[in-house]
N, C-alpha and C. Protein backbone atom coordinates (compact mmCIF):
# COMPACT_ATOMS: atom_id res chain seq x y z
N UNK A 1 303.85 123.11 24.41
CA UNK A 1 303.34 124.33 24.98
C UNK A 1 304.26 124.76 26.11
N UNK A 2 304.64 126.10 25.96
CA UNK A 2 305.67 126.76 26.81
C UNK A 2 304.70 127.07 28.29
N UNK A 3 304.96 127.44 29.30
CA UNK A 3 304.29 127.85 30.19
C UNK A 3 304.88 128.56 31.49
N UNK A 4 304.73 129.42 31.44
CA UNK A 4 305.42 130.72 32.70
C UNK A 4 305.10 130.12 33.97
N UNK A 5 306.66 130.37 34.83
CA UNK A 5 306.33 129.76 36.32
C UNK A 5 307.08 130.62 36.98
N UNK A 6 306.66 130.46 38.23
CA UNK A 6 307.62 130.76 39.43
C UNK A 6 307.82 129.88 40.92
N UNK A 7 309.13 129.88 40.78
CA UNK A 7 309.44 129.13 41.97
C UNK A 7 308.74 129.35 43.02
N UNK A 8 307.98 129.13 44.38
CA UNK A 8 308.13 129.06 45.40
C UNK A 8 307.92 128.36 46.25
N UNK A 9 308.38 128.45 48.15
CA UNK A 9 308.18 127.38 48.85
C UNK A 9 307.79 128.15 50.28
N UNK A 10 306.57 127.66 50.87
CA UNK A 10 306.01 128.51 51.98
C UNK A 10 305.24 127.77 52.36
N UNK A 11 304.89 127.92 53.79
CA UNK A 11 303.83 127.27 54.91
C UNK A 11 302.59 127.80 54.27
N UNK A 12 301.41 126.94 54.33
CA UNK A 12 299.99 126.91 54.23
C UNK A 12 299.08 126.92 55.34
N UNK A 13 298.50 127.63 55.51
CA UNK A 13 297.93 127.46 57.00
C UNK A 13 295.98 127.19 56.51
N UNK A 14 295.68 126.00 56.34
CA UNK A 14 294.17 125.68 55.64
C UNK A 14 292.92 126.25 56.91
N UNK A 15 292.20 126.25 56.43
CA UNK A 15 291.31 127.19 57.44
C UNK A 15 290.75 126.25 57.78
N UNK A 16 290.85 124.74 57.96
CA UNK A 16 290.39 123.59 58.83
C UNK A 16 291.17 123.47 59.91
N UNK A 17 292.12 124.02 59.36
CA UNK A 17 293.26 123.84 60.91
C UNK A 17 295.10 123.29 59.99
N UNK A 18 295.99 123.23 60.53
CA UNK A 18 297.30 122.52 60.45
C UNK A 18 297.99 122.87 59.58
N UNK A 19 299.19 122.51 59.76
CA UNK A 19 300.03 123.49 58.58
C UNK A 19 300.81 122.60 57.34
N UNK A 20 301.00 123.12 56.33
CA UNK A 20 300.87 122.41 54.70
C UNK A 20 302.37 122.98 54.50
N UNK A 21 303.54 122.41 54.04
CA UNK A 21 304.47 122.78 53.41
C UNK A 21 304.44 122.61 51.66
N UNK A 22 304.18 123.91 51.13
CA UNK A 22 303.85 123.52 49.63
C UNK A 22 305.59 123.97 49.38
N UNK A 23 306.17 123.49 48.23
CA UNK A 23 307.36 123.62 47.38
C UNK A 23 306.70 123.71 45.78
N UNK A 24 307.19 124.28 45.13
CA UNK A 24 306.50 123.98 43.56
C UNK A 24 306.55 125.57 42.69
N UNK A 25 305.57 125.43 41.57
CA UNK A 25 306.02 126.55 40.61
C UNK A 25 304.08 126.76 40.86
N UNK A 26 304.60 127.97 40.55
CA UNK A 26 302.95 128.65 40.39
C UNK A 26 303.08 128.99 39.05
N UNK A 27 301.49 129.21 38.78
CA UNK A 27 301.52 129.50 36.50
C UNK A 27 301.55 131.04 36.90
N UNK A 28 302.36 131.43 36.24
CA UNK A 28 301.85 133.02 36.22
C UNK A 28 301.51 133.78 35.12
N UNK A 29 301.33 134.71 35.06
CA UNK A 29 300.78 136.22 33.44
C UNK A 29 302.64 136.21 32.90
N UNK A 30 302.32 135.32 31.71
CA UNK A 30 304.07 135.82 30.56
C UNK A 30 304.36 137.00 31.30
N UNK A 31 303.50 138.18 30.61
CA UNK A 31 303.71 139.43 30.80
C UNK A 31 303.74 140.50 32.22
N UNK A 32 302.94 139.94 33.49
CA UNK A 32 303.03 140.83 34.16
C UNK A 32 303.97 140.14 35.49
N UNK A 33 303.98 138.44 35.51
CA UNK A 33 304.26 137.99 36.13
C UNK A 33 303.93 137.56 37.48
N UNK A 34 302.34 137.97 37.14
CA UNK A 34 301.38 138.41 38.54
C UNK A 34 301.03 136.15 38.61
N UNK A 35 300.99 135.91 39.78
CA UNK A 35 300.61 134.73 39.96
C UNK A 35 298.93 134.20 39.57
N UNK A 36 298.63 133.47 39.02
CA UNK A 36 297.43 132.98 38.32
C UNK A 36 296.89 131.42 39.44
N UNK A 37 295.48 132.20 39.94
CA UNK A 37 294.62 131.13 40.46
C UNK A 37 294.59 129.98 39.75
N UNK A 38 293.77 129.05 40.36
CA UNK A 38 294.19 127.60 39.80
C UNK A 38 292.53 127.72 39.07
N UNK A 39 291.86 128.56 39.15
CA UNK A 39 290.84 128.68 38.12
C UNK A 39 290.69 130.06 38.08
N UNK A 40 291.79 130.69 37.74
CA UNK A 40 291.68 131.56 36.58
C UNK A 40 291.41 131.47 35.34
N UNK A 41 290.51 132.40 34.81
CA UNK A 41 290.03 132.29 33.08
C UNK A 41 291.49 132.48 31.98
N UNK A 42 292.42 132.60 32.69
CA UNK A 42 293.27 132.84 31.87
C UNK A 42 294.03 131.35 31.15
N UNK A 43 293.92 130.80 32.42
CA UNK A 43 294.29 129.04 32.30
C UNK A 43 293.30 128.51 31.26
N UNK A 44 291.96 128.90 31.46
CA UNK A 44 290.58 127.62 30.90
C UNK A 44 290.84 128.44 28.85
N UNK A 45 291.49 129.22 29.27
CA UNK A 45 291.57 130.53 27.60
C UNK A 45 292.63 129.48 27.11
N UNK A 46 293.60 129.29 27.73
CA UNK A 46 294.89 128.64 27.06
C UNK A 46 294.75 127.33 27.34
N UNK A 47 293.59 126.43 27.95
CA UNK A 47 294.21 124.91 27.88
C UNK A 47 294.54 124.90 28.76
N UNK A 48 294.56 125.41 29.92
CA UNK A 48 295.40 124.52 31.05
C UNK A 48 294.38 124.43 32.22
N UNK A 49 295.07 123.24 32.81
CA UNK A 49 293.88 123.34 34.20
C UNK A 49 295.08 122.46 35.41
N UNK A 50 294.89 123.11 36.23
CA UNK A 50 295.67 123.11 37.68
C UNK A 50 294.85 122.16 38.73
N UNK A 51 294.59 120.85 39.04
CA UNK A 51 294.43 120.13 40.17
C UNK A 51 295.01 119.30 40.75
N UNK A 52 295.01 118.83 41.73
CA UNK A 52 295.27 117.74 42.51
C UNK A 52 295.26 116.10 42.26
N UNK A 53 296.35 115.01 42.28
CA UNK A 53 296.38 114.13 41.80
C UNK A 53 295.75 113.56 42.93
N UNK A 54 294.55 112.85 42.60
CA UNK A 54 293.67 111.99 43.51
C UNK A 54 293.78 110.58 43.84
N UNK A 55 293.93 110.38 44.73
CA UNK A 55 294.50 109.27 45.55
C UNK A 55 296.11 108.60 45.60
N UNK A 56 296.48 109.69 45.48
CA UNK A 56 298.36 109.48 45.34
C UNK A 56 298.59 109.02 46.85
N UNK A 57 298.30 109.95 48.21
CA UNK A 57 299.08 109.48 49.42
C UNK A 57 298.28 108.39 50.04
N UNK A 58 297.05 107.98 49.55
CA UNK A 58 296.45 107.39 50.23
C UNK A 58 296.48 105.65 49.73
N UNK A 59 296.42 105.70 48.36
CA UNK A 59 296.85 103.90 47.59
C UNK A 59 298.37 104.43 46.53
N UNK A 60 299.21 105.19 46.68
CA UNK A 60 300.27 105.23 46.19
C UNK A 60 301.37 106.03 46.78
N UNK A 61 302.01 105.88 47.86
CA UNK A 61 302.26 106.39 48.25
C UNK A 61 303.67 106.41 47.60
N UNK A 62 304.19 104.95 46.97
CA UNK A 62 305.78 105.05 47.13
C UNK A 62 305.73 105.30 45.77
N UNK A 63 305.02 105.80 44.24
CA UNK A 63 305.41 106.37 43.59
C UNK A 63 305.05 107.80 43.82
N UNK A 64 303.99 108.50 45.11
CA UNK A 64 304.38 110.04 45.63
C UNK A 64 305.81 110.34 45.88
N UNK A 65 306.42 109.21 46.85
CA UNK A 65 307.58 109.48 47.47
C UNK A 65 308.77 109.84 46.34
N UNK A 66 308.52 108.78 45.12
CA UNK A 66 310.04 108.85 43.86
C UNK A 66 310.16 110.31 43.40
N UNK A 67 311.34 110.43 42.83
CA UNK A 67 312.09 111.68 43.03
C UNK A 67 311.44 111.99 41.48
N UNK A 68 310.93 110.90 40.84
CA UNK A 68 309.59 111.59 39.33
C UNK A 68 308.33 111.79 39.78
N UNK A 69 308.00 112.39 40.95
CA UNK A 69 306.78 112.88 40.96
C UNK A 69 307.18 114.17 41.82
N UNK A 70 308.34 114.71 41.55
CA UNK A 70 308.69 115.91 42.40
C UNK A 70 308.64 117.13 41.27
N UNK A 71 308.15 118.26 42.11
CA UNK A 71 307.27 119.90 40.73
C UNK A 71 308.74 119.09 39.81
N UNK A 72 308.19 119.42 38.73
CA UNK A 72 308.90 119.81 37.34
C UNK A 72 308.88 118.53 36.45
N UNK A 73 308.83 117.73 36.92
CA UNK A 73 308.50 116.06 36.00
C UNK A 73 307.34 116.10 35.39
N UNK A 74 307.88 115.69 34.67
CA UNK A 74 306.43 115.14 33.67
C UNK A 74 305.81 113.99 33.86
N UNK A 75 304.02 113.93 33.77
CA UNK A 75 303.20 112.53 34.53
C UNK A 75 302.65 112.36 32.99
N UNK A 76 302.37 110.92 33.08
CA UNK A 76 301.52 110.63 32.00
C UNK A 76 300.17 110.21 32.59
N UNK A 77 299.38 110.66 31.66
CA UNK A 77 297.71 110.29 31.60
C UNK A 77 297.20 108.97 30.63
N UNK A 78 296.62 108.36 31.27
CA UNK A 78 296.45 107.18 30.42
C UNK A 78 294.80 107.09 30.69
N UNK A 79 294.00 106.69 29.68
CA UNK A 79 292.26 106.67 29.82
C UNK A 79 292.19 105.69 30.35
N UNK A 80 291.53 105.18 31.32
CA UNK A 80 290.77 103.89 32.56
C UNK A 80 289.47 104.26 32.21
N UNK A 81 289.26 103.68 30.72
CA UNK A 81 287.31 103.30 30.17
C UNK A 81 286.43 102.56 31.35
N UNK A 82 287.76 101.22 31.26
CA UNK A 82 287.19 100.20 32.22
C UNK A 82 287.19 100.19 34.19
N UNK A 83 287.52 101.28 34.12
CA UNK A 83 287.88 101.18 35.75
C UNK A 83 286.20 101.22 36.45
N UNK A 84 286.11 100.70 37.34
CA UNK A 84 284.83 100.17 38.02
C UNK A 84 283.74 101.55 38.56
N UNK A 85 285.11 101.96 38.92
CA UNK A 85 284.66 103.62 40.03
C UNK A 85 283.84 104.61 39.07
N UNK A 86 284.36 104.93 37.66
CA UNK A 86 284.34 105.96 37.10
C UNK A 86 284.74 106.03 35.32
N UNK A 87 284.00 105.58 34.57
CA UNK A 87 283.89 105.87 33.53
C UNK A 87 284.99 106.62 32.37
N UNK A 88 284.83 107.74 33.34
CA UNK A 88 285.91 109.09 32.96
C UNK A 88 287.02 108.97 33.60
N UNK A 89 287.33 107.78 34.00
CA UNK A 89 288.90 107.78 34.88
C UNK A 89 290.02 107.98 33.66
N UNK A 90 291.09 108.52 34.50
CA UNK A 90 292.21 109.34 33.54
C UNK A 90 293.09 108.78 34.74
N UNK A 91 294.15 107.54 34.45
CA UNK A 91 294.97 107.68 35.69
C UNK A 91 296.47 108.57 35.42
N UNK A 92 296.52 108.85 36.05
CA UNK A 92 298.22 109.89 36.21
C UNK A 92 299.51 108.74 36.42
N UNK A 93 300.32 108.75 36.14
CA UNK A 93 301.62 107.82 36.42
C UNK A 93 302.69 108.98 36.49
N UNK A 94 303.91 108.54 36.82
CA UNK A 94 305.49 109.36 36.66
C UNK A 94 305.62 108.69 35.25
N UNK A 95 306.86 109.47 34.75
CA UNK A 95 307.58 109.20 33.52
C UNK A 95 307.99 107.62 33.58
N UNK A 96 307.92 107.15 34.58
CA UNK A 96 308.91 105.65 34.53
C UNK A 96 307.48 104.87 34.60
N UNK A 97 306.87 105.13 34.58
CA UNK A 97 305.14 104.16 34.57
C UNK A 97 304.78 104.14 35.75
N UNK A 98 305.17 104.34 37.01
CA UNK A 98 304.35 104.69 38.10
C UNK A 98 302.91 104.67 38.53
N UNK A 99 301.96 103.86 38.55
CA UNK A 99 300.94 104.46 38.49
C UNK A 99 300.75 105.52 40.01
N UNK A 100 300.55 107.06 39.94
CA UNK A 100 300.68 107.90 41.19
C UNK A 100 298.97 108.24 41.43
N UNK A 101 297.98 107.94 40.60
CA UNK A 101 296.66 108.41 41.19
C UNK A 101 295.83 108.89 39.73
N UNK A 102 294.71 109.81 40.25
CA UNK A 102 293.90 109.89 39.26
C UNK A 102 293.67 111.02 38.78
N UNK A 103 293.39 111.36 37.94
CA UNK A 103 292.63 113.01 37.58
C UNK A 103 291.59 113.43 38.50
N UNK A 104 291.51 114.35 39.24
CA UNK A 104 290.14 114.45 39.94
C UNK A 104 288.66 113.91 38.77
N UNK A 105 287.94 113.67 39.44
CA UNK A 105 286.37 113.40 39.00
C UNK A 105 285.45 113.93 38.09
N UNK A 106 285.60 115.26 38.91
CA UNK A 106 285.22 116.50 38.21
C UNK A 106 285.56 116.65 36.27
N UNK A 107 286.91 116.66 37.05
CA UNK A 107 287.80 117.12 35.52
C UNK A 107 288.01 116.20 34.38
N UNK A 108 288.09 114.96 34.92
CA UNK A 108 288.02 113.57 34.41
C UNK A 108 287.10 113.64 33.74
N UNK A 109 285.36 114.01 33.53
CA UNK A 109 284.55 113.91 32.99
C UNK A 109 284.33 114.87 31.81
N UNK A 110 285.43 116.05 31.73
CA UNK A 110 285.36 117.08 31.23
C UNK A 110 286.90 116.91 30.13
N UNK A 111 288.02 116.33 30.53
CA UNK A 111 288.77 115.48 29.79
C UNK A 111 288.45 114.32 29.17
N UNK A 112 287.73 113.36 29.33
CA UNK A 112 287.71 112.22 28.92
C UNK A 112 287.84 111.80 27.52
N UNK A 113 286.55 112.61 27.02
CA UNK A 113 285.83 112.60 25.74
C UNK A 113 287.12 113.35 24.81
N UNK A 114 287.77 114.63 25.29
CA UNK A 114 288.95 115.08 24.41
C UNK A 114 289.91 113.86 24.66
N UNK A 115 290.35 113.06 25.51
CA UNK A 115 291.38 112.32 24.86
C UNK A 115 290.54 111.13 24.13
N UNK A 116 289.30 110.38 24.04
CA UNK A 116 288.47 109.36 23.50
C UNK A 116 288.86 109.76 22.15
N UNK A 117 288.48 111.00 21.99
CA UNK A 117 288.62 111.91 20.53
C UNK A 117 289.84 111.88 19.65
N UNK A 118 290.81 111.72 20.91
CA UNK A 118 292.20 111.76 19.80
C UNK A 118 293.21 113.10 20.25
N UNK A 119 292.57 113.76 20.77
CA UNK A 119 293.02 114.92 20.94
C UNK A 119 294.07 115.20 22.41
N UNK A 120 295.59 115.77 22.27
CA UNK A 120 296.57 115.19 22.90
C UNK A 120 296.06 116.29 24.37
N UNK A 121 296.29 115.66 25.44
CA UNK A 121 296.92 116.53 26.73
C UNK A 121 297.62 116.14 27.09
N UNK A 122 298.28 116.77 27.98
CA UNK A 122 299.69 116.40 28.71
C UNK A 122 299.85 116.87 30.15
N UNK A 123 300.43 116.51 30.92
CA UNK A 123 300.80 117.11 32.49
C UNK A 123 301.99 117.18 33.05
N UNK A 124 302.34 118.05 34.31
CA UNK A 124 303.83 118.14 34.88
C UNK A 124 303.56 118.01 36.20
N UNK A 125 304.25 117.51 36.82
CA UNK A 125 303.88 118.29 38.35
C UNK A 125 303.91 119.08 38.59
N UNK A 126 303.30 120.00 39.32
CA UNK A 126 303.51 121.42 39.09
C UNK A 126 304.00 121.61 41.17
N UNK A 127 303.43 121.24 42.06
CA UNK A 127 303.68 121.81 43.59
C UNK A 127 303.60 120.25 44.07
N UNK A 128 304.22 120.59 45.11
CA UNK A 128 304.31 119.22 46.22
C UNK A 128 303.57 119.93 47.15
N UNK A 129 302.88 118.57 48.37
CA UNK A 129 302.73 119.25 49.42
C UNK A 129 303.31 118.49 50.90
N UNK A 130 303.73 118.42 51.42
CA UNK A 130 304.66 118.05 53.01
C UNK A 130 304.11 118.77 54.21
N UNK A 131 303.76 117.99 55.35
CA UNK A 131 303.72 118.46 56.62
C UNK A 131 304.82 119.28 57.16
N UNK A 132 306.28 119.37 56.51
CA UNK A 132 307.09 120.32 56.65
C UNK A 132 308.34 119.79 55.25
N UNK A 133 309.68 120.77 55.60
CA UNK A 133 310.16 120.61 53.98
C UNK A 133 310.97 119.39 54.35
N UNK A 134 311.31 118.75 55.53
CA UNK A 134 311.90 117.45 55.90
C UNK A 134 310.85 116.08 55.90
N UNK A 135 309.68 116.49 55.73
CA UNK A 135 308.85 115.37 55.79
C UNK A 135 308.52 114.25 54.09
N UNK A 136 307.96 113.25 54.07
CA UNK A 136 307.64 112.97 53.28
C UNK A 136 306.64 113.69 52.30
N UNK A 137 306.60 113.42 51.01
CA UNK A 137 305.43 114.30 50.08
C UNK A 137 303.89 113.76 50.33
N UNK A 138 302.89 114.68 50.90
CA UNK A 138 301.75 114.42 50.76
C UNK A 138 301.05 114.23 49.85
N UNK A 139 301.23 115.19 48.45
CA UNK A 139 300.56 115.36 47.65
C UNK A 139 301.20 115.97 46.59
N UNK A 140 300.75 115.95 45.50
CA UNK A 140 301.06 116.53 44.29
C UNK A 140 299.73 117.15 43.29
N UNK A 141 300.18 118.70 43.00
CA UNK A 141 299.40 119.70 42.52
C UNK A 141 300.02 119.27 41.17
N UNK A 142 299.05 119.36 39.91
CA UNK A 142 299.55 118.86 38.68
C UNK A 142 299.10 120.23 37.62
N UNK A 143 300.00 120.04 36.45
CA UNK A 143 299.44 120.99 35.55
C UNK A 143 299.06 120.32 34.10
N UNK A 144 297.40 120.37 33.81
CA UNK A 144 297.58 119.36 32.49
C UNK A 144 297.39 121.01 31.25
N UNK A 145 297.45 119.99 30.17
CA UNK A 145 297.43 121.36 29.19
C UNK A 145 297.34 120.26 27.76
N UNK A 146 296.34 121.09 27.15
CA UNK A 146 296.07 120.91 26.12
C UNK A 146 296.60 120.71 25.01
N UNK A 147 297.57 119.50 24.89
CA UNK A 147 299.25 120.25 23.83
C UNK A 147 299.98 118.32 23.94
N UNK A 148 300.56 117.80 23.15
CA UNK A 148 301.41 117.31 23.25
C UNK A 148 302.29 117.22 24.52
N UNK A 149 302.77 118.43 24.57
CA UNK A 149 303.72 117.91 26.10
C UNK A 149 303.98 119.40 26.49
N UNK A 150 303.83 119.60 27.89
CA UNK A 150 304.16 121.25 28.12
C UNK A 150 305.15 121.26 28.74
N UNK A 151 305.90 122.33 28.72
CA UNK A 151 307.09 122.89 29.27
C UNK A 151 306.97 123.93 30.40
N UNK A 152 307.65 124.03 31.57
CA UNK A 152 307.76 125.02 32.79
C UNK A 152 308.87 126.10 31.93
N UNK A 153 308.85 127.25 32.07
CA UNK A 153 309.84 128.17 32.06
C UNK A 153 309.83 129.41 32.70
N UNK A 154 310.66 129.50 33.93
CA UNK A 154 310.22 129.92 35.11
C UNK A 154 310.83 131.80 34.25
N UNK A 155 310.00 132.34 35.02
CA UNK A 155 309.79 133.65 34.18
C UNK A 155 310.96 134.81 35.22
């Protein structure tokens, strides 16, 4: 699965307070090129869904830090039936086996059963996030999609 992006990199200012250095690709419209919310109906129409890899900076930090969990790599999803926490656990890794964190909770429960099933998804990194663009990576914004393996192609 092909998927429209655009580069960018800009300060975040969260309405709790402090400032977020995001770097990364946003999904945007093929056609208009207009940038697409991370729950836009246009994403849930095509298979894709945009969240946050859960618990990457906090129990993984040094596969956040490797240069395969930076936007544009590809993460693998692997099913955690047995994990203690959560049933629906989906953990995320880098391409080199990494384990980097989890599928959020939410989404995990709403994926699970499609990969139990057989049925392929896939993810990229899609945004980093940094206390500034010299700092270490806080976080990683992911893109999964309904497909064998998806592709960025920045529009």
């Amino acid at each position: 699965m092909v998927v429209a992006v655009s580069w960018e990199e800009r300060y975040w200012y969260p309405e709790l307070g402090g400032v977020v250095w995001l770097a990364g690709y946003s999904v945007v419209d093929p056609d208009s090129g207009r940038a697409l919310a991370r729950d836009a109906p246009e994403l849930a129409a095509a298979g894709l869904r945009v969240a946050g890899v859960a618990g990457a900076a906090r129990h993984h930090p040094d596969a956040l830090a490797a240069d395969s969990a930076a936007p544009g790599c590809p993460l693998l999803l692997r099913r955690d039936a047995a994990n203690a926490h959560d049933a629906n656990a989906i953990a995320v890794a880098t391409a080199d086996g990494a384990l980097l964190g989890y599928v959020p909770r939410e989404l995990a429960a709403e994926l699970a059963p499609e990969l139990d099933a057989g049925r392929p998804w896939s993810a990229v990194a899609l945004r980093e996030q940094r206390a500034s663009p010299r700092d270490q990576r806080t976080g990683v914004t992911m893109l999964l999609a309904a497909a064998v393996a998806v592709e960025l192609r920045s529009r």
